[in-house]
Protein backbone atom coordinates (compact mmCIF):
# COMPACT_ATOMS: atom_id res chain seq x y z
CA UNK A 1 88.56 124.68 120.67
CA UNK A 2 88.99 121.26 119.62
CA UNK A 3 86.61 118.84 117.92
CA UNK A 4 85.98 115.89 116.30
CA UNK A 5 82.57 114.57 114.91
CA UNK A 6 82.27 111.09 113.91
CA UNK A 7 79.71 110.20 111.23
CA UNK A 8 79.16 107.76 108.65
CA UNK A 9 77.45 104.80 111.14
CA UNK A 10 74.31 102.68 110.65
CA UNK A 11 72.58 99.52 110.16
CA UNK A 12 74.55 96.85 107.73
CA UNK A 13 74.28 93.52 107.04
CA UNK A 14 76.78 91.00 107.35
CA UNK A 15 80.00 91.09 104.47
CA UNK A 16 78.83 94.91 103.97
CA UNK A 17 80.81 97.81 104.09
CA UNK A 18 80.86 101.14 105.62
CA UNK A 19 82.88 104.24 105.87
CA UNK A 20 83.18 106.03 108.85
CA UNK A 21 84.39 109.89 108.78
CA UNK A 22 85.81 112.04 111.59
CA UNK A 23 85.65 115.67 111.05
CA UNK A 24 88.33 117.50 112.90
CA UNK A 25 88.65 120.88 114.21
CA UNK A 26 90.79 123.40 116.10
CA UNK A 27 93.70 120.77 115.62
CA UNK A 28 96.40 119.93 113.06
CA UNK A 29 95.55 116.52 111.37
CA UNK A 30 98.95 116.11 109.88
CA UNK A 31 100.96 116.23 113.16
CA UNK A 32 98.61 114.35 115.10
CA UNK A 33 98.81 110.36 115.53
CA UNK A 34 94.77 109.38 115.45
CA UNK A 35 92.83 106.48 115.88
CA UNK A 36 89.55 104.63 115.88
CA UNK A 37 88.37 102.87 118.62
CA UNK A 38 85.28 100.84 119.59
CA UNK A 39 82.89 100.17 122.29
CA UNK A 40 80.42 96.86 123.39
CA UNK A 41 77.94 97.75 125.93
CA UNK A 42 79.28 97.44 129.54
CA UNK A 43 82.76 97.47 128.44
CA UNK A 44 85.90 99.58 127.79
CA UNK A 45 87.01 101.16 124.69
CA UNK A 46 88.82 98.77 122.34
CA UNK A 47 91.56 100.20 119.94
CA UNK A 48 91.12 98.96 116.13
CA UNK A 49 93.16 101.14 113.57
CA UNK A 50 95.59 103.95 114.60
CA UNK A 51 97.57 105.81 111.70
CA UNK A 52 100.87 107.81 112.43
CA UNK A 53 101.06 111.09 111.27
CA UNK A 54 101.78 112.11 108.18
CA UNK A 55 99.30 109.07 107.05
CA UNK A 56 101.85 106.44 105.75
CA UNK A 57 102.23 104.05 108.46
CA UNK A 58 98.73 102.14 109.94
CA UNK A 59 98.39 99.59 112.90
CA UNK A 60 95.31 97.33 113.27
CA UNK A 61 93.88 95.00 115.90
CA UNK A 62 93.98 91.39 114.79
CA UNK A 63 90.13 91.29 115.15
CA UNK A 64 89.70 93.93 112.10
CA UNK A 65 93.52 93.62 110.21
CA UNK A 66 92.97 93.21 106.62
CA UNK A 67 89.11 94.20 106.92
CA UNK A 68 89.39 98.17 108.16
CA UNK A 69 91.60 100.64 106.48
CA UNK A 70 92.97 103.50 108.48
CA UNK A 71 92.62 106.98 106.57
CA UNK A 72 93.42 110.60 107.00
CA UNK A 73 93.14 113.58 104.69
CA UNK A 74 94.89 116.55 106.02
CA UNK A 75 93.42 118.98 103.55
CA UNK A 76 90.15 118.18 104.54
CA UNK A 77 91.00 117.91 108.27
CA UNK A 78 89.29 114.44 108.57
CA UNK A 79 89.85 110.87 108.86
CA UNK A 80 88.35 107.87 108.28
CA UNK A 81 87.50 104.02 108.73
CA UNK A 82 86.89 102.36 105.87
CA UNK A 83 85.26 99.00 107.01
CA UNK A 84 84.33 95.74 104.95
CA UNK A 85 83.29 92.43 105.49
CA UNK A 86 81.53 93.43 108.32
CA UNK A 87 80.78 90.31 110.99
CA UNK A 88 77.43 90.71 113.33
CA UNK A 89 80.70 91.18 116.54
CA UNK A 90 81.48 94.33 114.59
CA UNK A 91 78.57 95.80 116.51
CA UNK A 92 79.48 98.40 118.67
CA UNK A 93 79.42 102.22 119.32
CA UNK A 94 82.99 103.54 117.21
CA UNK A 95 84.76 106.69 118.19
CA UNK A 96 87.73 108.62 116.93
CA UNK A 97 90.66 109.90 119.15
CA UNK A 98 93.68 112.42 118.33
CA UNK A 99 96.88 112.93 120.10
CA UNK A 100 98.05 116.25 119.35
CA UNK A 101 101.64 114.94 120.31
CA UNK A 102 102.43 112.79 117.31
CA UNK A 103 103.47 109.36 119.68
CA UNK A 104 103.75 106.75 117.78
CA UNK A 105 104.78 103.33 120.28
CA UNK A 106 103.87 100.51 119.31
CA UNK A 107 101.51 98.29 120.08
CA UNK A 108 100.24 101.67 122.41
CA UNK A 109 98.64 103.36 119.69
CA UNK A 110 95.61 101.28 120.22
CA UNK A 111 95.53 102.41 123.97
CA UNK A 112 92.81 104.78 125.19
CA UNK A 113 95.49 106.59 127.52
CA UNK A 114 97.23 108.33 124.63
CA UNK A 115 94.86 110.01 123.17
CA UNK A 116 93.69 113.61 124.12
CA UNK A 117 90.81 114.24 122.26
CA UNK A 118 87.52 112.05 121.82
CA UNK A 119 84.42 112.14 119.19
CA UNK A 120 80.87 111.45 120.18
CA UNK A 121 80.93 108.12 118.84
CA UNK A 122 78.57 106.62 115.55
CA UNK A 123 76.10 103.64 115.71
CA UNK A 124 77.36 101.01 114.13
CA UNK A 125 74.85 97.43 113.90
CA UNK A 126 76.11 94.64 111.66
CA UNK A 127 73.09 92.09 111.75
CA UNK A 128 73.12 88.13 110.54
């Protein structure tokens, strides 16, 4: 059965940095396209990173480009979201998502539709 467990949230300050993990089972990380998205109360999931399989090629929102890196280590069947310079609007609940197909269509990645499999989400609170 497959799973993915998000961890790594928390309470920042602003400019900080975290590093969110995703720990993924019953799946195979390397042929998967996965992604990180992100969610405001009241409101739909936002994509922000998305990293094609294999782990070479990234895609970013423009809200978080050049401030969140994209990871994924297949030997330890997790990825992650390496975040810095965190801004107070960084505030939201962030989840991890895997498509077991390997799509990769740009700018789709960041789309909730193409993913299969969802995390439980982790906390994160940037404050001023």
């Amino acid at each position: 059965r497959a799973q993915l467990v998000e961890s790594g949230g928390g309470s920042v300050q602003a400019g900080d940095s975290l590093r969110l993990s995703c720990s993924i089972s019953g799946l195979t990380v390397s042929a998967m396209s996965l992604a990180w998205f992100r969610q405001y109360p009241g409101k739909g999931r936002e994509g922000v990173a998305a990293i094609k399989p294999g782990g070479r090629t990234t895609y970013y929102a423009d809200s978080v480009r050049g401030r969140f890196t994209i990871s994924q280590d297949s030997a330890k069947s997790t990825a992650y979201l390496r975040m810095k310079g965190l801004k107070p609007e960084d505030t939201a609940m962030y989840y991890c998502a895997a498509d077991p197909s390997g799509s990769w269509h740009l700018p789709y990645v960041l789309e909730e539709a193409q993913y299969n499999y969802w995390g439980q989400g982790t906390q994160v609170t940037v404050s001023s």
